[in-house]
N, C-alpha and C. Protein backbone atom coordinates (compact mmCIF):
# COMPACT_ATOMS: atom_id res chain seq x y z
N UNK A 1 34.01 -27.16 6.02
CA UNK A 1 32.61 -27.02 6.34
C UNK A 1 31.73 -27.89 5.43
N UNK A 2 32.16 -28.61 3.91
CA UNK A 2 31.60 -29.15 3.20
C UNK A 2 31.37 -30.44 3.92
N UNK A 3 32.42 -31.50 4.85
CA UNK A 3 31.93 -32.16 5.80
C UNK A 3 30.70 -31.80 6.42
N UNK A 4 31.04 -30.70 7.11
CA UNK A 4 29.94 -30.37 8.11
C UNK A 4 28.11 -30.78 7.17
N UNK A 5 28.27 -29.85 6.43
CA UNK A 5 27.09 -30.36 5.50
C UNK A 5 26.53 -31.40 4.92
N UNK A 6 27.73 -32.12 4.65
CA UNK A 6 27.24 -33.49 3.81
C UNK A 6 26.83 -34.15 5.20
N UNK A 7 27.43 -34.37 6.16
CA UNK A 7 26.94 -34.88 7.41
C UNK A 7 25.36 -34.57 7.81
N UNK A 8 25.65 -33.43 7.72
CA UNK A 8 23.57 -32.34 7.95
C UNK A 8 22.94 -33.34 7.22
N UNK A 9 23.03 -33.14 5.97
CA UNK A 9 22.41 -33.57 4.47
C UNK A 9 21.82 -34.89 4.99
N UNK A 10 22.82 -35.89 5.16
CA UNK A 10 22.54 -37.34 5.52
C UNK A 10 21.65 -37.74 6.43
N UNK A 11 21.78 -36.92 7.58
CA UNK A 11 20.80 -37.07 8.69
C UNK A 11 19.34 -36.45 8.62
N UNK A 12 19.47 -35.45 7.75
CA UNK A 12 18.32 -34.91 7.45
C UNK A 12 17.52 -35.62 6.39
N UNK A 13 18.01 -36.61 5.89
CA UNK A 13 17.06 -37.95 4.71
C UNK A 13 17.03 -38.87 5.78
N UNK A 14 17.92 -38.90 6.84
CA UNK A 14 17.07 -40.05 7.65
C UNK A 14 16.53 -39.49 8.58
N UNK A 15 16.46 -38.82 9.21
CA UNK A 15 15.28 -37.81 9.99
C UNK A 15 15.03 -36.74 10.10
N UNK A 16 14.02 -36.38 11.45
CA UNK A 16 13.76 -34.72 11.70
C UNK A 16 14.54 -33.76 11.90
N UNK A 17 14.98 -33.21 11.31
CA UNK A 17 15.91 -31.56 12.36
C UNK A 17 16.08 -31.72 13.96
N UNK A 18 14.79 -32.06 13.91
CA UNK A 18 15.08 -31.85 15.74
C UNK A 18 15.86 -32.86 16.58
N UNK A 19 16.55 -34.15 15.23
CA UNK A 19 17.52 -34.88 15.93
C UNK A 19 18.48 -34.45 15.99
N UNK A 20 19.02 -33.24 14.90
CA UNK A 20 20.23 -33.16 14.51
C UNK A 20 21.28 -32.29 15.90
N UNK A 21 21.98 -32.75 16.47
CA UNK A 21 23.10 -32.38 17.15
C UNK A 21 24.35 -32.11 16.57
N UNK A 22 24.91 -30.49 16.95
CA UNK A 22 25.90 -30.13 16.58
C UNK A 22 27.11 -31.40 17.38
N UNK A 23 27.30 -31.04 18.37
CA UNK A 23 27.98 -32.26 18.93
C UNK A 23 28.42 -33.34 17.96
N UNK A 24 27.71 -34.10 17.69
CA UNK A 24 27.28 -35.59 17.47
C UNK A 24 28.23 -35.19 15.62
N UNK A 25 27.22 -33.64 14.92
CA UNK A 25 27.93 -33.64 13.70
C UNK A 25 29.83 -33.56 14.01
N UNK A 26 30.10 -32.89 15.14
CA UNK A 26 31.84 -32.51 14.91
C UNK A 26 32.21 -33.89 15.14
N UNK A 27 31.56 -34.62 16.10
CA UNK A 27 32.33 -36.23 16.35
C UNK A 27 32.32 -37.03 14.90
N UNK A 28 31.56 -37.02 13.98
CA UNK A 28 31.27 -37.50 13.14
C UNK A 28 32.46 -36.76 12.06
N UNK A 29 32.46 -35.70 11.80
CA UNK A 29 33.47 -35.00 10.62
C UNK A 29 34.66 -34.33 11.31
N UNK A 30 35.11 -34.84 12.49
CA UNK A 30 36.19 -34.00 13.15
C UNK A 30 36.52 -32.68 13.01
N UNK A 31 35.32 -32.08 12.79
CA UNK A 31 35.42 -30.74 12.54
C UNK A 31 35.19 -29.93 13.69
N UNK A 32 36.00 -28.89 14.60
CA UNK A 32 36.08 -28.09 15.60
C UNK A 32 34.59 -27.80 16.03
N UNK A 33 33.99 -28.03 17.26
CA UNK A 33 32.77 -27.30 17.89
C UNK A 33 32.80 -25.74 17.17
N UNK A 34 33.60 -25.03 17.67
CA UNK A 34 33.92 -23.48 17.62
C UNK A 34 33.83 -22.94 16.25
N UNK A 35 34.73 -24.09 14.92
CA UNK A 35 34.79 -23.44 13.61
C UNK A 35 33.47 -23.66 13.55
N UNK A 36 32.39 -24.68 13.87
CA UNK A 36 30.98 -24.68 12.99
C UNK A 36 30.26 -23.58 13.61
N UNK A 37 29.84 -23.18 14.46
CA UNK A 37 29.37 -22.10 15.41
C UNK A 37 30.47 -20.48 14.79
N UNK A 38 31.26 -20.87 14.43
CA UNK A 38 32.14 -19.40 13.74
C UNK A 38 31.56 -19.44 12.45
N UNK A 39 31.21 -20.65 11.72
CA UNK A 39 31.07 -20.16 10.21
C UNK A 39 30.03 -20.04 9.95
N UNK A 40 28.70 -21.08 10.85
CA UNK A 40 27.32 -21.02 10.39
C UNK A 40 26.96 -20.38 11.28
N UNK A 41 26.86 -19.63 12.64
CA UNK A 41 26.93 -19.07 13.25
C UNK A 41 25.71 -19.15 14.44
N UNK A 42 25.10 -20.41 13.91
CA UNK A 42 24.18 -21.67 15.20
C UNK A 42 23.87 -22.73 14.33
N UNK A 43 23.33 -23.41 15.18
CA UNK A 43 22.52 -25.04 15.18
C UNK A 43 21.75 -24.51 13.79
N UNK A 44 21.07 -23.94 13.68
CA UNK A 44 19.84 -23.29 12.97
C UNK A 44 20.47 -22.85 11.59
N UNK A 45 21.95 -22.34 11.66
CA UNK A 45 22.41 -21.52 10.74
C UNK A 45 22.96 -22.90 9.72
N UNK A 46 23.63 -24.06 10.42
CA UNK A 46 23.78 -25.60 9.79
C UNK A 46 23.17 -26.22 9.14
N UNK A 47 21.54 -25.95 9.64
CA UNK A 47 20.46 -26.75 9.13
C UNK A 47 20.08 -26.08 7.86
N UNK A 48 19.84 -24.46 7.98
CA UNK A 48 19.54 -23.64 6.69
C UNK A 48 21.03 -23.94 5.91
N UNK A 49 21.86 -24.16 6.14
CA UNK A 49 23.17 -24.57 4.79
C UNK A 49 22.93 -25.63 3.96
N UNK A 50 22.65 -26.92 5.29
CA UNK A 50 22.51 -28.19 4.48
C UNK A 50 21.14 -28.34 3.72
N UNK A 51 20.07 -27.42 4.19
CA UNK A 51 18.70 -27.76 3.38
C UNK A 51 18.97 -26.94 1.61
N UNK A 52 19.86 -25.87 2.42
CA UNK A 52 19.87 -24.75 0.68
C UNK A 52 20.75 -26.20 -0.42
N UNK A 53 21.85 -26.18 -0.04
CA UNK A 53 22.87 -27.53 -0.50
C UNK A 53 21.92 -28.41 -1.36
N UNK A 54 20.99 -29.15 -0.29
CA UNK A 54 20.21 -30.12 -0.71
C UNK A 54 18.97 -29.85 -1.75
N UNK A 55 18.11 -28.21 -1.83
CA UNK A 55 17.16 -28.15 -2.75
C UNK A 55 17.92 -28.05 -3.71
N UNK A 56 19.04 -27.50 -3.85
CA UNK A 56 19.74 -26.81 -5.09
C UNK A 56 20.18 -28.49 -6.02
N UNK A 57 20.78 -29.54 -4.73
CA UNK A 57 21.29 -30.56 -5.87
C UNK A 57 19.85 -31.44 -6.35
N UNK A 58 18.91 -31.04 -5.31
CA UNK A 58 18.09 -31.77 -6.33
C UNK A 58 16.69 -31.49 -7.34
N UNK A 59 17.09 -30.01 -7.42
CA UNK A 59 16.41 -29.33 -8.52
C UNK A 59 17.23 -29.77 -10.00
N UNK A 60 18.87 -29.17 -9.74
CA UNK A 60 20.00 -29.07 -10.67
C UNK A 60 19.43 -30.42 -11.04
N UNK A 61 19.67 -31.72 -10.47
CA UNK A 61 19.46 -32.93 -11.22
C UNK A 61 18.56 -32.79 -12.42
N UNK A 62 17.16 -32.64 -12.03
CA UNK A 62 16.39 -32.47 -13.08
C UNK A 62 16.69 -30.89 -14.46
N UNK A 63 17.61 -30.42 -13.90
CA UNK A 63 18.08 -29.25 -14.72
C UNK A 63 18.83 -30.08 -15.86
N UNK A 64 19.83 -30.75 -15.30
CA UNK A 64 20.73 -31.65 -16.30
C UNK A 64 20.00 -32.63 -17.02
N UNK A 65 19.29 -32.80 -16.65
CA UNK A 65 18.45 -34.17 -17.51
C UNK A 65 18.03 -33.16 -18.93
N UNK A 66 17.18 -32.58 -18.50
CA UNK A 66 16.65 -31.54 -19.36
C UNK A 66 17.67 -30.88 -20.55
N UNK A 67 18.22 -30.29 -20.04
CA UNK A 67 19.19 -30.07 -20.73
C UNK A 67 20.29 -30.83 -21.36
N UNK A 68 20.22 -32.25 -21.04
CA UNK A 68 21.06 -32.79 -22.33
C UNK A 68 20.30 -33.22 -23.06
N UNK A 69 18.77 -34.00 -23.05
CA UNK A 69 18.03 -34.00 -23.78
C UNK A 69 17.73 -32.70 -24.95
N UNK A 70 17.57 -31.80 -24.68
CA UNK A 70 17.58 -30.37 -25.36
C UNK A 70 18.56 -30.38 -26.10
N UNK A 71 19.96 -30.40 -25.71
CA UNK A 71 20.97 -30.74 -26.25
C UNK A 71 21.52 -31.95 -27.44
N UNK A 72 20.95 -33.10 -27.11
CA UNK A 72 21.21 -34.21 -28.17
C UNK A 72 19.96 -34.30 -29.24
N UNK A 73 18.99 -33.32 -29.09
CA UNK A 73 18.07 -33.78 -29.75
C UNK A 73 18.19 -32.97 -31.04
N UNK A 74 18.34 -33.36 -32.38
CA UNK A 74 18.31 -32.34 -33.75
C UNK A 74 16.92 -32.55 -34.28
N UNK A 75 15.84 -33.02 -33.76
CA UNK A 75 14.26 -32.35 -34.57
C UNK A 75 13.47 -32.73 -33.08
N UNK A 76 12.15 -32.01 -33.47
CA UNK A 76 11.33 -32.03 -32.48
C UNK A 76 10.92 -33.76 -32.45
N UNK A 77 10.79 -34.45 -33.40
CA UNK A 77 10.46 -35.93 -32.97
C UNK A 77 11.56 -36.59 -32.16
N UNK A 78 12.40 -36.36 -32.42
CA UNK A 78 13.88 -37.25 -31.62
C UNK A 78 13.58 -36.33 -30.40
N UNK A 79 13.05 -35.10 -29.81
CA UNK A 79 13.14 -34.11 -28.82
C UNK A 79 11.86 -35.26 -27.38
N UNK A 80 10.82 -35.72 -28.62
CA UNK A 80 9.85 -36.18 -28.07
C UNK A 80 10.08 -37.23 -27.60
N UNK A 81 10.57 -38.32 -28.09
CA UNK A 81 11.11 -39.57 -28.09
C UNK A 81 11.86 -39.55 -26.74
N UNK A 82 13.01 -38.20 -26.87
CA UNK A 82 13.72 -38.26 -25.61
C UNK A 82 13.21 -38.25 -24.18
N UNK A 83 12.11 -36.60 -24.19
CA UNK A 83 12.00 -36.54 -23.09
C UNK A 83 10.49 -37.12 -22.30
N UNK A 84 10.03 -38.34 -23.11
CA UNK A 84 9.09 -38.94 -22.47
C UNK A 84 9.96 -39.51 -21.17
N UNK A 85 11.13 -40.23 -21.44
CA UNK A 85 11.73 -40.78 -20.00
C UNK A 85 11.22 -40.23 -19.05
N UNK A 86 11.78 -38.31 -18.99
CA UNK A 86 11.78 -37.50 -18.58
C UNK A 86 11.04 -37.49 -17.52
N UNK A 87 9.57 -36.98 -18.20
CA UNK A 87 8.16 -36.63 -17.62
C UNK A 87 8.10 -38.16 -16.95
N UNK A 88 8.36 -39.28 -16.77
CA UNK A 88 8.71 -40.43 -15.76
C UNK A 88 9.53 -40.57 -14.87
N UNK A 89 10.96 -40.14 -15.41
CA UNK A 89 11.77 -39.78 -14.22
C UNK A 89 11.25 -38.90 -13.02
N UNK A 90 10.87 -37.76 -13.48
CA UNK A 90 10.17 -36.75 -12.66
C UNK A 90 9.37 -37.24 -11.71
N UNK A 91 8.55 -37.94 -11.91
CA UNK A 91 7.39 -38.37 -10.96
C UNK A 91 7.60 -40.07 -10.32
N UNK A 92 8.07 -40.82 -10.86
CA UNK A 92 8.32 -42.33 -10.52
C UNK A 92 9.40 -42.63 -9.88
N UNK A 93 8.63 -43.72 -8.94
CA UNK A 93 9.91 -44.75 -8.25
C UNK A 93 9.82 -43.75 -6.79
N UNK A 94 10.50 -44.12 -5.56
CA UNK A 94 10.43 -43.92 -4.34
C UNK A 94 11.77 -42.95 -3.87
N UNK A 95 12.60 -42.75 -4.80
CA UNK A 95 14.12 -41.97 -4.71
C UNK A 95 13.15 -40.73 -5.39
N UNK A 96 12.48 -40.95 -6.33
CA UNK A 96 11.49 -39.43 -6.22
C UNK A 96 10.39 -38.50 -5.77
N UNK A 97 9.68 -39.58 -5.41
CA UNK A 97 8.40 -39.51 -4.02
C UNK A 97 9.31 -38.95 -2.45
N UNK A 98 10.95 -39.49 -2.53
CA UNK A 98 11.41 -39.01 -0.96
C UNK A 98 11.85 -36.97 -1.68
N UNK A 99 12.44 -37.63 -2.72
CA UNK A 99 12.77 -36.35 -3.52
C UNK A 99 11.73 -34.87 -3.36
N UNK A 100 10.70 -35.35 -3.67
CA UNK A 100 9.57 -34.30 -4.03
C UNK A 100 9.36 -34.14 -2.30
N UNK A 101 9.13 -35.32 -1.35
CA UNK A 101 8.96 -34.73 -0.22
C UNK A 101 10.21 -33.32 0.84
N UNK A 102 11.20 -34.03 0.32
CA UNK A 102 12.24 -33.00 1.29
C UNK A 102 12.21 -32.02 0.62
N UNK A 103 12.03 -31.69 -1.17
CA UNK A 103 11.69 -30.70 -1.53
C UNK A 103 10.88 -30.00 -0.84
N UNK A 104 9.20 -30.33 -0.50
CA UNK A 104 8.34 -29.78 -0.03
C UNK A 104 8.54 -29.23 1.84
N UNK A 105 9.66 -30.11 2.27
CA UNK A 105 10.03 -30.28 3.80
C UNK A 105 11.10 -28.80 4.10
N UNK A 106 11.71 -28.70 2.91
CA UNK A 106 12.44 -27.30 2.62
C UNK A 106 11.60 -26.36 2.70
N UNK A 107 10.81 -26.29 2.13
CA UNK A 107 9.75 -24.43 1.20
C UNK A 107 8.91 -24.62 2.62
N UNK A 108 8.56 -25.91 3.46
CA UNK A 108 7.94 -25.38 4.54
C UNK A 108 8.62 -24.82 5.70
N UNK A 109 9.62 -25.12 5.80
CA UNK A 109 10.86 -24.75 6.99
C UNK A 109 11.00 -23.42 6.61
N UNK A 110 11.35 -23.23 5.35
CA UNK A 110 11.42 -21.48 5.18
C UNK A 110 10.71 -20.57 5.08
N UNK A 111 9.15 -21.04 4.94
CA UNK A 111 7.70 -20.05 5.38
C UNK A 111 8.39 -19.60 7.32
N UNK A 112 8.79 -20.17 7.55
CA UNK A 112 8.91 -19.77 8.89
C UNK A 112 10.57 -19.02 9.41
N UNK A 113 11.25 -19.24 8.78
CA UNK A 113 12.95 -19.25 9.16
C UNK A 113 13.05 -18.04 8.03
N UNK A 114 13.84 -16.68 7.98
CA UNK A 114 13.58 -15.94 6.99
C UNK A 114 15.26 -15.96 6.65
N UNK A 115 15.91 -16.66 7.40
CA UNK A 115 17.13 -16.56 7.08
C UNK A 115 17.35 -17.93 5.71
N UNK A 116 16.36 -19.23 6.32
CA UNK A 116 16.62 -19.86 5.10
C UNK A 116 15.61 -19.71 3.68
N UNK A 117 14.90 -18.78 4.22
CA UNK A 117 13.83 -18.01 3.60
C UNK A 117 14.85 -17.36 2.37
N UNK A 118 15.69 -16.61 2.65
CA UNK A 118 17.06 -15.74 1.68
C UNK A 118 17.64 -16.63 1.26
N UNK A 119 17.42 -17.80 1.75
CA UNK A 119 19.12 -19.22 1.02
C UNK A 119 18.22 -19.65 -0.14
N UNK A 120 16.99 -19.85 0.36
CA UNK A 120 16.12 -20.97 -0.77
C UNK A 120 15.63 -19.98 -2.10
N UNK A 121 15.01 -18.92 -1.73
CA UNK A 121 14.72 -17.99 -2.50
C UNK A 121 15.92 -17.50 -3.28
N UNK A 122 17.67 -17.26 -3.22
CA UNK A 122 18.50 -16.85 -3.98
C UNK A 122 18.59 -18.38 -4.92
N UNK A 123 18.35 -19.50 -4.50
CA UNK A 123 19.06 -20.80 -5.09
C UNK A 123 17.50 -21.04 -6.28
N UNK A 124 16.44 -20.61 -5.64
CA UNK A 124 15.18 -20.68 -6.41
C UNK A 124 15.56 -20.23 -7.71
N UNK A 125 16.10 -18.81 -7.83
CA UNK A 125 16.26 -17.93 -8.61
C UNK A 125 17.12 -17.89 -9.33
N UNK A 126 18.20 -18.74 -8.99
CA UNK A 126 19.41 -19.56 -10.28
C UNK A 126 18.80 -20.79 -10.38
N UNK A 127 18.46 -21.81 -9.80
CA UNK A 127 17.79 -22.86 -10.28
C UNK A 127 16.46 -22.42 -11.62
N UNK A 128 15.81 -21.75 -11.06
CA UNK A 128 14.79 -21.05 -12.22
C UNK A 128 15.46 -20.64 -13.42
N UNK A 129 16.02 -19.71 -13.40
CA UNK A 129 17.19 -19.35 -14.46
C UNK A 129 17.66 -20.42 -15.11
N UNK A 130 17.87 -21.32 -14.88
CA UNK A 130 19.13 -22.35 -15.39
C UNK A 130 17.93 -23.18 -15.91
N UNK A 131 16.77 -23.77 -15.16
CA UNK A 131 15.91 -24.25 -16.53
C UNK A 131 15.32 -23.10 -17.49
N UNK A 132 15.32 -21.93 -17.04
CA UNK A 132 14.70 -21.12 -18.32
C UNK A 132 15.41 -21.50 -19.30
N UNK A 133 16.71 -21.65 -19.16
CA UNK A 133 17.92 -21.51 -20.00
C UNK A 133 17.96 -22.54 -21.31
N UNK A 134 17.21 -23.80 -20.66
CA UNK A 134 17.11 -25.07 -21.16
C UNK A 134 16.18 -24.68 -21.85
N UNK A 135 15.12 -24.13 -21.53
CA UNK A 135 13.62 -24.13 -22.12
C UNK A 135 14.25 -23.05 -23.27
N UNK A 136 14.71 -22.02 -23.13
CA UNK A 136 14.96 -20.91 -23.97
C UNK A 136 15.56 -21.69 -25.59
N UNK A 137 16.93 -22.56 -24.93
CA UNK A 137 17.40 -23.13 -25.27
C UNK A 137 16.73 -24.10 -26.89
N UNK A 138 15.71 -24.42 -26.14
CA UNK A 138 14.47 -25.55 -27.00
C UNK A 138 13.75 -24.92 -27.55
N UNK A 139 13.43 -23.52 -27.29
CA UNK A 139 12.75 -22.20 -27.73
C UNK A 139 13.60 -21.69 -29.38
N UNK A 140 14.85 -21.45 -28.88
CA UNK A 140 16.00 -21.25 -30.32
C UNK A 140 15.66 -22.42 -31.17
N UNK A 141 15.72 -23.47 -30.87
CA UNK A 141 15.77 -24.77 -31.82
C UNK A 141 14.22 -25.04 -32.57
N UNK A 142 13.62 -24.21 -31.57
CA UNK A 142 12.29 -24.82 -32.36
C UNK A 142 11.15 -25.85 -31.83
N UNK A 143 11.62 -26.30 -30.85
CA UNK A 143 10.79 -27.24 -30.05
C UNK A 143 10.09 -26.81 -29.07
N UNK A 144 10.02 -25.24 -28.13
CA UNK A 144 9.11 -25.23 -27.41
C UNK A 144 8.52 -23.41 -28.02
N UNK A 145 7.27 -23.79 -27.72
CA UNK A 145 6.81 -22.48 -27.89
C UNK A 145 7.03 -21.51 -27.21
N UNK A 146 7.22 -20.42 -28.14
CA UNK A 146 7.63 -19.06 -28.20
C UNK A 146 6.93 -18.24 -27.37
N UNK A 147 5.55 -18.10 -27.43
CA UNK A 147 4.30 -17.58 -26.88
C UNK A 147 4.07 -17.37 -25.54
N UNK A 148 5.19 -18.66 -24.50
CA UNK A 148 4.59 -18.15 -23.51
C UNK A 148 6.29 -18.53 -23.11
N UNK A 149 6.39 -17.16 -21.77
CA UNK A 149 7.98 -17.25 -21.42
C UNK A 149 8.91 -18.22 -20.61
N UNK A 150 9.85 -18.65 -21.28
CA UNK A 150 10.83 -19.10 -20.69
C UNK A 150 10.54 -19.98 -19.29
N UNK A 151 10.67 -18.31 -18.47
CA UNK A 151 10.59 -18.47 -16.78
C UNK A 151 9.58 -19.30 -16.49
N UNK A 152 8.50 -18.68 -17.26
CA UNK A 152 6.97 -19.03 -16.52
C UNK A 152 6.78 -20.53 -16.85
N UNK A 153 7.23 -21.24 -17.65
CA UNK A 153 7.21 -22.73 -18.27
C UNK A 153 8.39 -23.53 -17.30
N UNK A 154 9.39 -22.64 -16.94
CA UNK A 154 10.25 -23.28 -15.84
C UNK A 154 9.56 -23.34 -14.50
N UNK A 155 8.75 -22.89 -14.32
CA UNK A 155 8.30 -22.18 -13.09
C UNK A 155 6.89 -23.49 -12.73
N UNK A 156 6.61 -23.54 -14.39
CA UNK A 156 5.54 -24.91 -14.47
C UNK A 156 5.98 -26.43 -14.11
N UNK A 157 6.93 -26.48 -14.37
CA UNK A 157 7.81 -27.63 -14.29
C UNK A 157 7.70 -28.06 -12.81
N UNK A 158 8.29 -27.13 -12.46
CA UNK A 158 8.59 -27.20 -10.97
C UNK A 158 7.03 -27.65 -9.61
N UNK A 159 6.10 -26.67 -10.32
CA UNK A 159 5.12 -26.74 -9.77
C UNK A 159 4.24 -28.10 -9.84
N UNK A 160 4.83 -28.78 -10.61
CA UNK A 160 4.27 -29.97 -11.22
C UNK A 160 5.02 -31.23 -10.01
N UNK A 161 6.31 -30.53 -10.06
CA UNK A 161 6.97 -31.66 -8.81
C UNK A 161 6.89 -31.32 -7.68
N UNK A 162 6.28 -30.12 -7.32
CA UNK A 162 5.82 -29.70 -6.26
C UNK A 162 4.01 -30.45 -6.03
N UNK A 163 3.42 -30.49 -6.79
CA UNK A 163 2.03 -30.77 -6.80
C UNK A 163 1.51 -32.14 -6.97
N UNK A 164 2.88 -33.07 -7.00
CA UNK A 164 2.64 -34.19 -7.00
C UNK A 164 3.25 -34.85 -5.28
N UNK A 165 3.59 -34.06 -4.45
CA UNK A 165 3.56 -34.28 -3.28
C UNK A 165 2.16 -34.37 -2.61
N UNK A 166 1.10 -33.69 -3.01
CA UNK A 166 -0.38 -33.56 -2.51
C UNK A 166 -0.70 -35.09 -3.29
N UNK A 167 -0.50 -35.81 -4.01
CA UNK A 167 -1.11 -37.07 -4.32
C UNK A 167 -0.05 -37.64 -3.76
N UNK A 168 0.90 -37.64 -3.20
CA UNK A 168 2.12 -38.70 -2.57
C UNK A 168 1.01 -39.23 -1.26
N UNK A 169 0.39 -37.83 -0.76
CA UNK A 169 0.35 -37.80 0.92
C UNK A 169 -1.11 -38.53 0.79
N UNK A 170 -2.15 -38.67 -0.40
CA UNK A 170 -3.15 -38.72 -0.67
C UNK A 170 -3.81 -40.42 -0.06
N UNK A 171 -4.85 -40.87 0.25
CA UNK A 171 -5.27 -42.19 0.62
C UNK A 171 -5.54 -43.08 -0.51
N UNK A 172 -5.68 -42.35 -1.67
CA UNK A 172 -5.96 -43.35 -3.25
C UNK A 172 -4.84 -42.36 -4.09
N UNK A 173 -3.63 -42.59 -4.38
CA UNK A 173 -2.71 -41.79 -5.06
C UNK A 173 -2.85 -42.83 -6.62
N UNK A 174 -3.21 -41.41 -7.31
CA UNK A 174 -3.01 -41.51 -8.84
C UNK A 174 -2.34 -43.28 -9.23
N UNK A 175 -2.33 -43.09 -10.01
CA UNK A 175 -1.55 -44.97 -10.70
C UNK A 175 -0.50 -44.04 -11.61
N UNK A 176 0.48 -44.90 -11.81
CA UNK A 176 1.79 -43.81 -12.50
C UNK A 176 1.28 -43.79 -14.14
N UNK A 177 0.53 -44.48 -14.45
CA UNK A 177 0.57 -45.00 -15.80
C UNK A 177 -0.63 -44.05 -15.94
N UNK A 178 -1.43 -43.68 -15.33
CA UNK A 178 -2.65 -42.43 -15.36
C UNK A 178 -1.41 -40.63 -15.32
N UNK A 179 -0.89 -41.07 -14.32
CA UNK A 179 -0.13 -39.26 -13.84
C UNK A 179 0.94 -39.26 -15.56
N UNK A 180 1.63 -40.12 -15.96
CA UNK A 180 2.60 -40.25 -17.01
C UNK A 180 1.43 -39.36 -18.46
N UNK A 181 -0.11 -40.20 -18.71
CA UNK A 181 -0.55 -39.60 -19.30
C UNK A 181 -0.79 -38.19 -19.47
N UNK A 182 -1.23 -38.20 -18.32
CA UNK A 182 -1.62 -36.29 -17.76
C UNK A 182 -0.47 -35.59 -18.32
N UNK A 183 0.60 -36.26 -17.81
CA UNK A 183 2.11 -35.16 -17.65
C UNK A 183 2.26 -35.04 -18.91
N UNK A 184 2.08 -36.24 -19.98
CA UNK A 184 2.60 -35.96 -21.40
C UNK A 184 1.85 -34.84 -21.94
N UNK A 185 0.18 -35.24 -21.78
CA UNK A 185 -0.89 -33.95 -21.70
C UNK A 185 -0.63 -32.67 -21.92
N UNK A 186 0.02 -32.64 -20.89
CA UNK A 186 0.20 -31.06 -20.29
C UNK A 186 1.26 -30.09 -20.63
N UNK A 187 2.67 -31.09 -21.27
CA UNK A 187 3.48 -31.06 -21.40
C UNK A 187 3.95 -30.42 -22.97
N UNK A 188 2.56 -31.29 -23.75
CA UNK A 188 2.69 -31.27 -25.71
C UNK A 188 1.74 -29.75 -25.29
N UNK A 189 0.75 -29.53 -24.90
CA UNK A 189 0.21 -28.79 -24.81
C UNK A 189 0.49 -27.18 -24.39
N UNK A 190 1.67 -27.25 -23.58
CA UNK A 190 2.16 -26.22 -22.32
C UNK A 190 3.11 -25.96 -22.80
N UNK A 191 3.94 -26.54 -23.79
CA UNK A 191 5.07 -26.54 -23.71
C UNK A 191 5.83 -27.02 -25.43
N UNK A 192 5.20 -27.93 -26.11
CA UNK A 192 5.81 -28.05 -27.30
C UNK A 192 5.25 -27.27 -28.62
N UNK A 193 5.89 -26.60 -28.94
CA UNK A 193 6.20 -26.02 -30.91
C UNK A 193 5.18 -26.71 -31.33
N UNK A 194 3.61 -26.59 -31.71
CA UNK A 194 3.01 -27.86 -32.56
C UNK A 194 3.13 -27.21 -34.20
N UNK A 195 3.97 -26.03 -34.26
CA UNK A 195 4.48 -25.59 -35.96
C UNK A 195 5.53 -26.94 -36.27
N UNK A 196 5.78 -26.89 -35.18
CA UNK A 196 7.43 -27.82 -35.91
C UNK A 196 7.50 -28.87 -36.31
């Protein structure tokens, strides 16, 4: 069935849902009409697999970044140094503008679908977790403040790559070298130890 998905996955970065044909996926991954309809249990049940699949690998990405930075860094200046990339990776270049959109193309499909409503919301909730973890992580060491929790600073993160889809779609979108400032901004402010 991991065929079956990576197949979904693919077609769903190059178009709408409403192209996607079960058909067309079994010719493509020789995978039985009957087993995909037995395991996902419709058309609908395929699409909510491959979208959960897809928010999860591309939240995790930015989970791992984070976290080896957190990881290689032994003082808060080498911490800083590191994760300016970061706060750039996050927002720059067009592999993250498509990024932030299918993100946003997900959370709207599941205001409506309550079944992928349960996929996105369980994967939300280990994805959340797993940057708290990082943040907590930077919290022990000394680099992020204590004061405000974990979750809720993971929860900021996110909202930040969520909220930069509203200037993607925008007629005068931000200049990167203006949004990079903001983000550092928000970031020393929201988020870093200024004891340390």
């Amino acid at each position: 069935m991991k065929a079956v998905i990576d197949e979904v996955v693919t077609r769903l970065w190059d178009g709408d849902e409403s192209l996607i044909r079960i058909p067309e996926i079994c010719d493509a991954t020789g995978v039985n009409y009957g087993s995909v309809y037995h395991h996902f249990g419709s058309r609908e049940g395929v699409i909510d697999a491959a979208y959960s699949q897809l928010f999860s690998d591309l939240v995790q990405r930015d989970i791992d970044e984070l976290s080896k930075i957190s990881q290689q860094s032994t003082g808060i200046d080498e911490f800083l140094v590191r994760i300016q990339p970061l706060i750039g990776l996050l927002s720059a270049g067009e592999d993250r503008r498509r990024s932030r959109a299918m993100r946003a193309r997900i959370v709207a499909a599941a205001l409506t679908r309550p079944e992928l409503a349960t996929l996105i919301g369980a994967t939300e909730s280990r994805l959340t977790a797993g940057l708290s973890s990082v943040i907590s992580m930077g919290q022990d060491r000394g680099f992020v403040r204590k004061d405000v929790s974990a979750w809720s600073l993971g929860i900021l993160i996110q909202s930040i790559v969520f909220g930069r889809v509203l200037d993607d779609i925008t007629e005068s979108p931000i200049e990167q070298a203006d949004w990079d400032l903001t983000m550092t901004t928000l970031f020393r402010s929201a988020m870093l130890n200024n004891d340390a």
